[in-house]
Structures are given as C-alpha cells and as structure tokens.
N, C-alpha and C. Protein backbone atom coordinates (compact mmCIF):
# COMPACT_ATOMS: atom_id res chain seq x y z
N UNK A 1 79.38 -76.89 46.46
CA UNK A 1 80.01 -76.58 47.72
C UNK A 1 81.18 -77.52 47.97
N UNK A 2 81.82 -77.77 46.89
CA UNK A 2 83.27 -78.65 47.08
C UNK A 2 83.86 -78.11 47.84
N UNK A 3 83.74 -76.83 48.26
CA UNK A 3 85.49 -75.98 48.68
C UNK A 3 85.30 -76.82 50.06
N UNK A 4 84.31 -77.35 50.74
CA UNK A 4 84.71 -78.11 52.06
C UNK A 4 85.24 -79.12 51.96
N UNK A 5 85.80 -79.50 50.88
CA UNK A 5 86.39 -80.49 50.70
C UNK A 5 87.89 -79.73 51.08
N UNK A 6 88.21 -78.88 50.63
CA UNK A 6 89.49 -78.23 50.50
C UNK A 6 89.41 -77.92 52.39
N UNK A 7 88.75 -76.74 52.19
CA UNK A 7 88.89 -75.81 53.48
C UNK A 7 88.21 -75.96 54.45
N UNK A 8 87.84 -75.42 55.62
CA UNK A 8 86.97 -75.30 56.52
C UNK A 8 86.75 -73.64 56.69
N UNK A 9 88.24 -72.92 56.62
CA UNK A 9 88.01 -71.40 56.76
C UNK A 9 87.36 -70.68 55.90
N UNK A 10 86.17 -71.01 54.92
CA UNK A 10 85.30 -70.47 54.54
C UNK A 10 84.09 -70.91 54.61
N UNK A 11 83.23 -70.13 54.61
CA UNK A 11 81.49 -70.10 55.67
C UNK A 11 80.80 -69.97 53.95
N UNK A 12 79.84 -70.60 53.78
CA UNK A 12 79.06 -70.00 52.75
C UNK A 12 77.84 -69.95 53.10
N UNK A 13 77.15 -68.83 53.29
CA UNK A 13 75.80 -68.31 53.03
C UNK A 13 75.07 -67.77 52.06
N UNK A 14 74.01 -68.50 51.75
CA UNK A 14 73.30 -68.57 50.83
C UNK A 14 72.19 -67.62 50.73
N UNK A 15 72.07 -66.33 50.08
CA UNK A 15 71.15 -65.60 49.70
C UNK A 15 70.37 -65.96 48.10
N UNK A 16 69.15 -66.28 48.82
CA UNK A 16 68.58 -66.25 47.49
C UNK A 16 67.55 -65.19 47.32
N UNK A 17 67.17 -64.74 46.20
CA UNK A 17 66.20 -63.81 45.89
C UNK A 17 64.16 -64.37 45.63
N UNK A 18 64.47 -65.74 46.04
CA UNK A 18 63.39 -66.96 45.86
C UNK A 18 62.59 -67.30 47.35
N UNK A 19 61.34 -67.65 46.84
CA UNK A 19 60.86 -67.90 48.30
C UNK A 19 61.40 -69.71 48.61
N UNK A 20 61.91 -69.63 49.87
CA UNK A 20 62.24 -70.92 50.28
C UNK A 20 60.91 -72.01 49.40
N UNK A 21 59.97 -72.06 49.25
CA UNK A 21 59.14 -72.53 48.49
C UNK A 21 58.96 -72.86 47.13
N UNK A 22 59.65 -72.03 46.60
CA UNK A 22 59.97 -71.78 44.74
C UNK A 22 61.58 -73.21 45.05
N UNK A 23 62.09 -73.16 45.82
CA UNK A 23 63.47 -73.74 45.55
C UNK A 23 62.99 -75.17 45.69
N UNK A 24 63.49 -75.92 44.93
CA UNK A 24 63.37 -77.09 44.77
C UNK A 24 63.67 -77.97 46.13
N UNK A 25 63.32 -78.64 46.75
CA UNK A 25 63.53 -79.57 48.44
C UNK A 25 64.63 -80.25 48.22
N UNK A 26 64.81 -80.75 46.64
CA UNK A 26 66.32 -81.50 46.76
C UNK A 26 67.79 -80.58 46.73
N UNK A 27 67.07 -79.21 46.35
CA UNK A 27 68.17 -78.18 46.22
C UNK A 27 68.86 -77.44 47.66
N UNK A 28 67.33 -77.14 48.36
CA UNK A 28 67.88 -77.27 49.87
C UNK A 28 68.50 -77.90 50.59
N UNK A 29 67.95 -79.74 50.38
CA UNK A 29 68.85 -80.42 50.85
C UNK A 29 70.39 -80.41 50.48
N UNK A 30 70.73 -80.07 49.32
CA UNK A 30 72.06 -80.37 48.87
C UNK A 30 73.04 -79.29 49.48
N UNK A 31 71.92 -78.05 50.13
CA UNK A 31 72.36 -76.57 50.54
C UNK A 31 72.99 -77.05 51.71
N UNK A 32 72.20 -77.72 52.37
CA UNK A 32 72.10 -78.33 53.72
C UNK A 32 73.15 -79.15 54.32
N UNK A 33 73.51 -80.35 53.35
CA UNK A 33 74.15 -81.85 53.42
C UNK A 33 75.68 -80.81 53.10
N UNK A 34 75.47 -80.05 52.35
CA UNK A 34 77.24 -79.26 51.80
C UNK A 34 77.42 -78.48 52.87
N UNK A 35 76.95 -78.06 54.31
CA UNK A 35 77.44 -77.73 54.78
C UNK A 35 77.94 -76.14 55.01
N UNK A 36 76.17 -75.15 54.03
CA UNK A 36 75.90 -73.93 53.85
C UNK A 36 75.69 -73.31 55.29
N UNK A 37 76.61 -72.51 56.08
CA UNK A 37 76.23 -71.97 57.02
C UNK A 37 74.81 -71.28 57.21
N UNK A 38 74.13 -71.05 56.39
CA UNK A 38 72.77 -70.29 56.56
C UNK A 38 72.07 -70.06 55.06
N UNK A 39 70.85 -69.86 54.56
CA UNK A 39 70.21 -70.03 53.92
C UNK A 39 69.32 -68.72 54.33
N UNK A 40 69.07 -67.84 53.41
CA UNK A 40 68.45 -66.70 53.99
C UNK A 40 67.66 -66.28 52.39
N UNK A 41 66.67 -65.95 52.99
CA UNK A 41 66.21 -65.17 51.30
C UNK A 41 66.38 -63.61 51.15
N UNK A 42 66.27 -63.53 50.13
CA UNK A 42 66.91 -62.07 49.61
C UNK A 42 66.26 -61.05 50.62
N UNK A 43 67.34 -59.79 51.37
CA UNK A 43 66.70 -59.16 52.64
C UNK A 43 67.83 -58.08 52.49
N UNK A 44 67.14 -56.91 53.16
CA UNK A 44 67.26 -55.32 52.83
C UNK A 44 68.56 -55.21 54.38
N UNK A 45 67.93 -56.30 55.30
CA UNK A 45 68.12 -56.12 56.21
C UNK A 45 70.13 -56.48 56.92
N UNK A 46 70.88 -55.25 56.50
CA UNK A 46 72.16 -55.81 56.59
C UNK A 46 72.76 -56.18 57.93
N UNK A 47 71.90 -55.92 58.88
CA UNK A 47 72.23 -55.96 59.89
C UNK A 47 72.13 -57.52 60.67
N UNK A 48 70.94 -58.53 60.10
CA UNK A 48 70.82 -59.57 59.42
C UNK A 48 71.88 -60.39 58.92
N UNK A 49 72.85 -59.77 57.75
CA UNK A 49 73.99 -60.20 57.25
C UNK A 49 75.28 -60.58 58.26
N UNK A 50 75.05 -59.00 58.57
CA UNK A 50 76.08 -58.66 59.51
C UNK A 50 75.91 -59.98 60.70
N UNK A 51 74.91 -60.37 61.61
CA UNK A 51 74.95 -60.76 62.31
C UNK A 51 75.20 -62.40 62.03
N UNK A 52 74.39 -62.82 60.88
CA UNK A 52 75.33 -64.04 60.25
C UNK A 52 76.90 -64.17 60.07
N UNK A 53 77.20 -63.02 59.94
CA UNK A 53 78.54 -63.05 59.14
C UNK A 53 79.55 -63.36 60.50
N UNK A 54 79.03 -62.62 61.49
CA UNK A 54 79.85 -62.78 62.91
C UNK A 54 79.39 -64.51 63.49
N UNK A 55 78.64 -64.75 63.54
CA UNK A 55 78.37 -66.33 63.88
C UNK A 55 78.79 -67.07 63.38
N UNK A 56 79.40 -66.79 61.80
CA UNK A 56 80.01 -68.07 61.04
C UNK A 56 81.30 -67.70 61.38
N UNK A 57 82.14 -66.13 61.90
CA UNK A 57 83.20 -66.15 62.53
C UNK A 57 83.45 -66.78 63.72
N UNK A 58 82.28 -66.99 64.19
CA UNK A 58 83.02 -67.46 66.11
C UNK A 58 82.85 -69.12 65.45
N UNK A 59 81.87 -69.22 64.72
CA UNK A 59 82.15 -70.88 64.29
C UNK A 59 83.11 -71.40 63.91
N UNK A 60 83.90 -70.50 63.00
CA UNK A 60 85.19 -70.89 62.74
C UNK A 60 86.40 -71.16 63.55
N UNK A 61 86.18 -70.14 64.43
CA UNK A 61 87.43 -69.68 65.23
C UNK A 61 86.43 -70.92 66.29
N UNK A 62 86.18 -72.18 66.47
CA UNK A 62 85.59 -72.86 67.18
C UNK A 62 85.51 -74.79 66.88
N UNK A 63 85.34 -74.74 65.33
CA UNK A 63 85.51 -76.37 64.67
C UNK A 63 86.64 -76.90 64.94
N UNK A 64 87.14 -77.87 65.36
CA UNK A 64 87.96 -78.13 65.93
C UNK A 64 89.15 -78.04 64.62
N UNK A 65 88.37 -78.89 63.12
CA UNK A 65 89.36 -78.75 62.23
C UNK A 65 89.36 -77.69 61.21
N UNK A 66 88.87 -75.93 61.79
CA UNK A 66 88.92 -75.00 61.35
C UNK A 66 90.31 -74.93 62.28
N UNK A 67 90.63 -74.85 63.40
CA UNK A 67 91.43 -74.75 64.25
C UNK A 67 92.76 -75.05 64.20
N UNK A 68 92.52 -76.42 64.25
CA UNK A 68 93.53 -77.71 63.20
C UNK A 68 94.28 -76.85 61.68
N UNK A 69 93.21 -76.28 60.94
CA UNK A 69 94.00 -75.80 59.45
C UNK A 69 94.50 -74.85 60.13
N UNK A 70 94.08 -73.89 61.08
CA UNK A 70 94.80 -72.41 61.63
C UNK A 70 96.28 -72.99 61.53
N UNK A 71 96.31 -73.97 62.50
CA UNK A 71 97.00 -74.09 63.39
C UNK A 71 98.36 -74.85 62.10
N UNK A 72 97.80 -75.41 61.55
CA UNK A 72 98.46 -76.02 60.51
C UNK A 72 99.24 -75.30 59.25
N UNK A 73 98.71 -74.29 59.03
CA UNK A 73 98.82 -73.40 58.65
C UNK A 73 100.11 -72.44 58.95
N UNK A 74 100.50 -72.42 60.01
CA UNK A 74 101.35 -71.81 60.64
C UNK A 74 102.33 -72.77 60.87
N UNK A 75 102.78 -73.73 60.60
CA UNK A 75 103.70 -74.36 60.37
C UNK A 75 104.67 -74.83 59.70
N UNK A 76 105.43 -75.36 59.30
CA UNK A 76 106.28 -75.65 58.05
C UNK A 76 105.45 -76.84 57.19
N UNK A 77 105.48 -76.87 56.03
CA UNK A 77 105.03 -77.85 55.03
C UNK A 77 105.39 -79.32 55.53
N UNK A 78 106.49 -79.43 56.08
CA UNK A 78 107.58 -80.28 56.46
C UNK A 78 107.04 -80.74 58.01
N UNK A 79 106.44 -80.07 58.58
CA UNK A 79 105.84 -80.62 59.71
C UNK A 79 104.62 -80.74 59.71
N UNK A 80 103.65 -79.83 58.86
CA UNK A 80 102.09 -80.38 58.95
C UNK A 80 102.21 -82.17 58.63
N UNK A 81 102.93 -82.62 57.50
CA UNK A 81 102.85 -83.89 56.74
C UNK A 81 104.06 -84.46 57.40
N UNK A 82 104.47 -84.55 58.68
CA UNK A 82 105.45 -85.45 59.76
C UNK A 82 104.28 -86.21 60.70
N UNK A 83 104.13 -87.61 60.55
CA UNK A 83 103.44 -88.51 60.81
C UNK A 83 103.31 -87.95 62.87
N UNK A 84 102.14 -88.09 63.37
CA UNK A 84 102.21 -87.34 64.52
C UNK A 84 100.93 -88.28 65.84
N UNK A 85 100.63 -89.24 65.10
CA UNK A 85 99.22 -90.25 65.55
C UNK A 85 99.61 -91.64 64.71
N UNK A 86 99.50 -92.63 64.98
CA UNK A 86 99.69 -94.17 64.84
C UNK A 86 99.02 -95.29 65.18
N UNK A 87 98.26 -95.33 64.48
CA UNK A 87 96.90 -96.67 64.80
C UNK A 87 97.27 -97.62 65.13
N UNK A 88 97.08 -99.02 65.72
CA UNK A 88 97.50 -99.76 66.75
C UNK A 88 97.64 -100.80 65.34
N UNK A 89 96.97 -100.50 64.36
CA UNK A 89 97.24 -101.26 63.51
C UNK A 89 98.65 -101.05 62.68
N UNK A 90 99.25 -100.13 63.48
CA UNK A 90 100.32 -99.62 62.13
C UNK A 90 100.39 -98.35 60.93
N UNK A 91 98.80 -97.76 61.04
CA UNK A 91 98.70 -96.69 60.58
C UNK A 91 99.23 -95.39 60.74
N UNK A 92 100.15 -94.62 60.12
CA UNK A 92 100.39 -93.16 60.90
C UNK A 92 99.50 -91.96 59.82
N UNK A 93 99.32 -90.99 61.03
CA UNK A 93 98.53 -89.64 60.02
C UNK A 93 99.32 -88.95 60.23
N UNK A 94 99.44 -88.21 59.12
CA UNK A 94 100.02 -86.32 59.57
C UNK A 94 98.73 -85.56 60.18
N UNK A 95 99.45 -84.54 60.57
CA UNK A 95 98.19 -83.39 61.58
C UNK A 95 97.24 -82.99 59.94
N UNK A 96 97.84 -83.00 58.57
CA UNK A 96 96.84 -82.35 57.44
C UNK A 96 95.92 -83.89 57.22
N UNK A 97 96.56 -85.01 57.54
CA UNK A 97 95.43 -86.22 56.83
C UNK A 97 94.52 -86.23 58.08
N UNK A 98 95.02 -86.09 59.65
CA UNK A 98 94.22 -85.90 60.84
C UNK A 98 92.96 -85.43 60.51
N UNK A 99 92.99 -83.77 59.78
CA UNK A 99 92.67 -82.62 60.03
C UNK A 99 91.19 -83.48 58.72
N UNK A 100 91.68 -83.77 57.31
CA UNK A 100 90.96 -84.53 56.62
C UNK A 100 89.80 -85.52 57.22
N UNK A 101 90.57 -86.32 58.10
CA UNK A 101 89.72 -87.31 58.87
C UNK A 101 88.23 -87.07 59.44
N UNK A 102 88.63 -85.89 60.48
CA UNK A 102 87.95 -84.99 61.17
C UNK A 102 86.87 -84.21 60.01
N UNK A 103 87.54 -83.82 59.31
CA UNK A 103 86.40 -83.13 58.33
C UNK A 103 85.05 -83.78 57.19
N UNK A 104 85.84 -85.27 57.32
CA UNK A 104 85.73 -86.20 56.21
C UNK A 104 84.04 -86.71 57.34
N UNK A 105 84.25 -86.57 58.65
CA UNK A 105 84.30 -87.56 60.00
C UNK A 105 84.26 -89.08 60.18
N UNK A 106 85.19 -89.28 59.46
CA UNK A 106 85.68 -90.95 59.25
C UNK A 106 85.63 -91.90 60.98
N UNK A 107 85.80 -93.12 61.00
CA UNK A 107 85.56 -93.08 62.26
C UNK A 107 87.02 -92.62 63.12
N UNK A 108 87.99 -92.85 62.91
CA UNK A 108 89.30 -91.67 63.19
C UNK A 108 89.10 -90.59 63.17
N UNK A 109 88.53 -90.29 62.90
CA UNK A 109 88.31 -88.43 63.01
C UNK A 109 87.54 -88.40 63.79
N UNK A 110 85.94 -89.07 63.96
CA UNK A 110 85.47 -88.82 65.02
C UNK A 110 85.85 -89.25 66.29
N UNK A 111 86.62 -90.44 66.65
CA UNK A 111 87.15 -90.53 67.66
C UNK A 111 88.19 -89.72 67.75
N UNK A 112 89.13 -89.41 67.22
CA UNK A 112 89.63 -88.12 67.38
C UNK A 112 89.20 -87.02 67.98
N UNK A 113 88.21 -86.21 67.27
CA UNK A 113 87.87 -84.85 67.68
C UNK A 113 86.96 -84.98 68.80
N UNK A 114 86.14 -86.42 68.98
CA UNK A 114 85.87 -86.55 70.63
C UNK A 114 86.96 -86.49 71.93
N UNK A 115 88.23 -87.00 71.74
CA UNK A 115 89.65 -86.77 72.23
C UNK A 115 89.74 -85.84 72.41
N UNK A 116 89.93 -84.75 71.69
CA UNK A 116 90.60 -83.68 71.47
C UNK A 116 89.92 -82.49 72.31
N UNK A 117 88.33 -82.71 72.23
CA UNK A 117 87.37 -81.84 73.32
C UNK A 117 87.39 -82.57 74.52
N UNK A 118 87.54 -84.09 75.10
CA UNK A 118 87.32 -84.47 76.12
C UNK A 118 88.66 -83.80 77.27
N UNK A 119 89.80 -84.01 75.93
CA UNK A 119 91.28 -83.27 76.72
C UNK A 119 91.16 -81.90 77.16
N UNK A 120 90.58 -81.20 76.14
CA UNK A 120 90.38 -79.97 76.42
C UNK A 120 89.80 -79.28 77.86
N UNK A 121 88.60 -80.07 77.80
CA UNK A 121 87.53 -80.20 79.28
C UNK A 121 88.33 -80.54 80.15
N UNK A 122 89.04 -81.18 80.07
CA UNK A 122 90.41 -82.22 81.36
C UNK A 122 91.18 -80.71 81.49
N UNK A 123 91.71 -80.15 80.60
CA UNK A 123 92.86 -79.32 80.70
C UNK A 123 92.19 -78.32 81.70
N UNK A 124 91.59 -77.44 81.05
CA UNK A 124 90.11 -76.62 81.64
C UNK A 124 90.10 -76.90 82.91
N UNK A 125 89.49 -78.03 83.36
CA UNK A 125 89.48 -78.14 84.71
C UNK A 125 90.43 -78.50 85.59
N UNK A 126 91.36 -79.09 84.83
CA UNK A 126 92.56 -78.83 85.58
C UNK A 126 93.46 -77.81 85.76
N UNK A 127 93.23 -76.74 84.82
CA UNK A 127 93.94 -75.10 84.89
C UNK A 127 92.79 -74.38 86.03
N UNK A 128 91.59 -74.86 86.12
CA UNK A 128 90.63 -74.05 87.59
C UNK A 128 91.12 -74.12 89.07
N UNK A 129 91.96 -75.04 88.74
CA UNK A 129 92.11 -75.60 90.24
C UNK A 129 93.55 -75.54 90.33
N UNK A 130 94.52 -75.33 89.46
CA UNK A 130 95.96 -74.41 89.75
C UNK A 130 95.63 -73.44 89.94
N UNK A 131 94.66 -72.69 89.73
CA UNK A 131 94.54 -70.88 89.95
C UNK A 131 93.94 -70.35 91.02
C-alpha cells in the first residue's frame, strides 16, 4: 500500500475471498497501519460495495490533504512548489511538501491540519452571523 505515499485520491478496499480468521493478524495489521479503507470478505452483496465505494468518496472529498492535492492539482507546477508557510526557525514549505507533512503527520503537519480545521470552524461561524 505504498501508493499513500504518493496519493491520497485513491481509497483501497480490500476484498478477500478468506475468512478474516485464515488471514494472518500481522497481515491485517499491515492492511490496517497502510491505511486500507475497508477490509471486507468475499460478498455477493454489491450493494455492500457500492455503499463502501460512496464512503471512501465523501472521505476523500473530506481529508484535508485529499483536498490539499485537489486543490494542488489545479494549479501551476510553478506555484504548488512556491514556498507559502515559514517556520520561525527559517524553514519554508511549498503547499506539495505542506500537503506531504500532513500526510506523513509530522509534527508540522499535524499542527497544521489542526489550523486549517480550527480556521475553518472560525470561518463557518463567522459566515452564520453575516447571513
């Protein structure tokens, strides 16, 4: 499950044809720790699928640094990697090493993406009360 190293905009769910019991506990865990949206054993039931498949969509459209790559994404090469945050020590990130941080959850990233929802909540309640 490297690709979370790369991405965030892909969900992996895990169908196996095995009883959760047959699978080895360190194999789950590794299912687990990588960051497998769901773990399901082999099932007739697509509706099941289906309904996973929409939950790992609103999850996406929801991580802050699924959001972050959207958003990054849509930008010029030339501005994702334009230094945009500056640590008091002298450090600068681009919004893609940010976005790393956050995913990595280094302690910059997690203070970060605590920022980034606390602003949000601020904004939020401050757009209730213009309206």
């Amino acid at each position: 499950m490297a690709i979370r190293e790369f991405t965030s905009l892909i969900y992996v769910i895990v169908v196996t044809a095995k009883q959760f019991s047959d699978i080895a506990p360190e194999d789950l865990v590794k299912f687990v720790n990588n960051d497998a949206f769901a773990i399901i054993q082999n099932t007739d039931d697509i509706d099941e699928i289906i309904d996973l498949t929409v939950k790992a969509a609103h999850s996406m459209d929801t991580r802050i640094d699924s959001v972050l790559e959207q958003w990054i994404s849509n930008r010029s090469e030339e501005e994702a990697k334009r230094p945009y945050l500056s640590t008091p020590d002298g450090k600068s990130y681009s919004l893609s090493e940010l976005q790393n941080e956050i995913r990595h959850q280094s302690p910059i990233g997690k203070d970060l993406e605590k920022s980034i929802l606390h602003l949000a909540i601020e904004l939020l309640a401050k757009e209730g009360k213009t309206k």
